[in-house]
Protein backbone atom coordinates (compact mmCIF):
# COMPACT_ATOMS: atom_id res chain seq x y z
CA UNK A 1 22.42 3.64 35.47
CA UNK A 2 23.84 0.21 35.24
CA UNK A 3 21.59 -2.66 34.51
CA UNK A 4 21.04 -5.63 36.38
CA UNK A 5 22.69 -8.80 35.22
CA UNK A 6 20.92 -12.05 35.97
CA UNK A 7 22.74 -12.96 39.26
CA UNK A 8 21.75 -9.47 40.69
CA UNK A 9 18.14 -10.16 39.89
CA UNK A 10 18.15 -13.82 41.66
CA UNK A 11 19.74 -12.52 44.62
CA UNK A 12 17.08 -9.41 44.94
CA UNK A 13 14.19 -12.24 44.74
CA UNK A 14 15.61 -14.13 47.31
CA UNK A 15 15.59 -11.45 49.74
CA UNK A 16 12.66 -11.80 52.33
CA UNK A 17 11.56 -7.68 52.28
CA UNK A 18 12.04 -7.38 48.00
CA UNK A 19 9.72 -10.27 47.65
CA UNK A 20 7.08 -8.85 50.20
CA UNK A 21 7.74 -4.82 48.26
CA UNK A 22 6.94 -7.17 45.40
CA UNK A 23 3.61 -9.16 46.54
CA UNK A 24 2.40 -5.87 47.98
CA UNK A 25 2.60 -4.08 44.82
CA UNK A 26 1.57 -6.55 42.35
CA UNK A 27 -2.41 -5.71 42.80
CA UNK A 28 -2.30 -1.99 43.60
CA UNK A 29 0.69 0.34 43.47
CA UNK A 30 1.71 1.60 47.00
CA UNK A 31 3.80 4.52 48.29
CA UNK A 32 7.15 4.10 49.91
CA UNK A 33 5.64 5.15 53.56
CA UNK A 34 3.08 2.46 53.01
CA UNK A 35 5.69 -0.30 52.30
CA UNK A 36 8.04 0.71 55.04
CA UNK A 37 4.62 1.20 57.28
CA UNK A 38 3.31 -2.62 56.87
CA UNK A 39 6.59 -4.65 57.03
CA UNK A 40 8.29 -2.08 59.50
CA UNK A 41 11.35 -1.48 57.63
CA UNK A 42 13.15 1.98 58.19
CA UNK A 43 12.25 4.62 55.59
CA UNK A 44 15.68 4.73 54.23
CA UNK A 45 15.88 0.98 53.55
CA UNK A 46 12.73 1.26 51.66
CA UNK A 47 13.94 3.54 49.14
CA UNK A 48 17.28 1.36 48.59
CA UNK A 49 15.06 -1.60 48.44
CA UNK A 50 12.52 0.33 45.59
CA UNK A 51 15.49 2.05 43.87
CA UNK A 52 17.26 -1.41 43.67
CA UNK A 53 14.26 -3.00 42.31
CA UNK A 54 13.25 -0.61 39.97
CA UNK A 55 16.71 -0.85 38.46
CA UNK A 56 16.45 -4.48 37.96
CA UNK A 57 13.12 -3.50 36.16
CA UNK A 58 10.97 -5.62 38.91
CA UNK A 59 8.94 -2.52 39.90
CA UNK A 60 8.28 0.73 38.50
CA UNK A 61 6.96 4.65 39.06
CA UNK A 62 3.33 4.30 38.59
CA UNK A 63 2.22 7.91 39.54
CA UNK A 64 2.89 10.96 41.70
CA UNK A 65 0.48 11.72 44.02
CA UNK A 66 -0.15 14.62 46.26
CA UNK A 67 -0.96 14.24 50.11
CA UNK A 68 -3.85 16.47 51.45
CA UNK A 69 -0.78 19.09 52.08
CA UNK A 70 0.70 19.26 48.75
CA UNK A 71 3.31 16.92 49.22
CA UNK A 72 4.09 14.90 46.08
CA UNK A 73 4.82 11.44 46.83
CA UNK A 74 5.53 8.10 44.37
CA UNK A 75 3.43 4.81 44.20
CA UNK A 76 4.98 1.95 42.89
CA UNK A 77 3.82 -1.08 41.17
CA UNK A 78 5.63 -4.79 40.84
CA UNK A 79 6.24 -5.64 37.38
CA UNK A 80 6.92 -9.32 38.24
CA UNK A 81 4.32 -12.03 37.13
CA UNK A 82 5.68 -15.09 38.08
CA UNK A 83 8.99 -17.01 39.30
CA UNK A 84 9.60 -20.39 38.67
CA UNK A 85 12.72 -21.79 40.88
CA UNK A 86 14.03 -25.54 40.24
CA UNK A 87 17.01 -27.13 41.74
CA UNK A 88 17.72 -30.69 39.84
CA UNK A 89 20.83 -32.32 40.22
CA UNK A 90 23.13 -29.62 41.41
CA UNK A 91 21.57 -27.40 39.11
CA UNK A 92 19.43 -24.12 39.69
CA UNK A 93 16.88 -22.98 37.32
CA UNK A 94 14.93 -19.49 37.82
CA UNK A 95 12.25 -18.49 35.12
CA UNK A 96 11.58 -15.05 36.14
CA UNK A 97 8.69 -13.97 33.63
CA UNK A 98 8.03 -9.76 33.96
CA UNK A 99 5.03 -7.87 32.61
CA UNK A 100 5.56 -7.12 29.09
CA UNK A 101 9.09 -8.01 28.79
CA UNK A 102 10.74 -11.47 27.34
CA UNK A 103 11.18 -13.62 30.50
CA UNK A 104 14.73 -14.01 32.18
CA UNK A 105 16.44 -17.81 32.31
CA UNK A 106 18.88 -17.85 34.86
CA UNK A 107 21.13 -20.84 34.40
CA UNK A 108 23.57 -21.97 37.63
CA UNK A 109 25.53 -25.30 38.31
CA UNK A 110 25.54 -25.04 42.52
CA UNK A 111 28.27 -27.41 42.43
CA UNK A 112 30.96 -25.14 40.68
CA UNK A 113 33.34 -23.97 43.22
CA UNK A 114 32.77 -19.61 43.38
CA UNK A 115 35.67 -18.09 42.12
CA UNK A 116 38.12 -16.38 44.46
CA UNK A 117 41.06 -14.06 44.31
CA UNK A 118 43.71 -16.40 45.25
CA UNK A 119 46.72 -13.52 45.95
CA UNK A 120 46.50 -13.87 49.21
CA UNK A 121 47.32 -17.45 48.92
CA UNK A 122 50.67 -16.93 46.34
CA UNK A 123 52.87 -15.65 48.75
């Protein structure tokens, strides 16, 4: 599986739902069904949203659990403590500090022009 780089883990914080899977699971893992249940996003998205995450290392598999049918389900927990966001001069600082792991510095001058593939304009 390929990791996350830096950029990919800003951009999942910034999303609205992420940070609310997040915030949800950072005092007691939760089940997909529950997520998708309080914040009334479609099953499907949930799972993209939790497979995402967990492959940015921002939440994990806690458990399996069974339902009172025998169904196995997963709970998931955040892994995020804290994010720090500053925007000086052009400049955009995230701390992003995860449970037991060294935190992430993400480093990004606003004002640098993104970089575009310019073939269309050579002809």
């Amino acid at each position: 599986m390929k990791t996350a780089s830096d950029f990919d883990i800003a951009q999942l914080l910034m999303d609205e739902y992420n940070m609310k899977i997040l915030a949800a699971t950072s005092h007691k893992a939760k089940s997909a069904r529950e997520l998708a249940f309080m914040f009334d996003i479609p099953i499907a998205s949930c799972y993209r949203k939790l497979r995402e995450l967990a492959a940015a290392g921002l939440i994990k598999q806690e458990s399996t659990e069974l339902t009172a049918d025998g169904k196995r389900y997963k709970v998931y927990r955040s892994q995020l403590d804290c994010v720090t966001l500053v925007y000086e001069r052009g400049q955009m600082r995230m701390k992003v500090d995860m449970h037991l792991r060294t935190p992430i510095e993400i480093v990004r001058n606003m004002a640098t022009p993104i970089k575009r593939d310019n073939s269309e304009y050579d002809q």
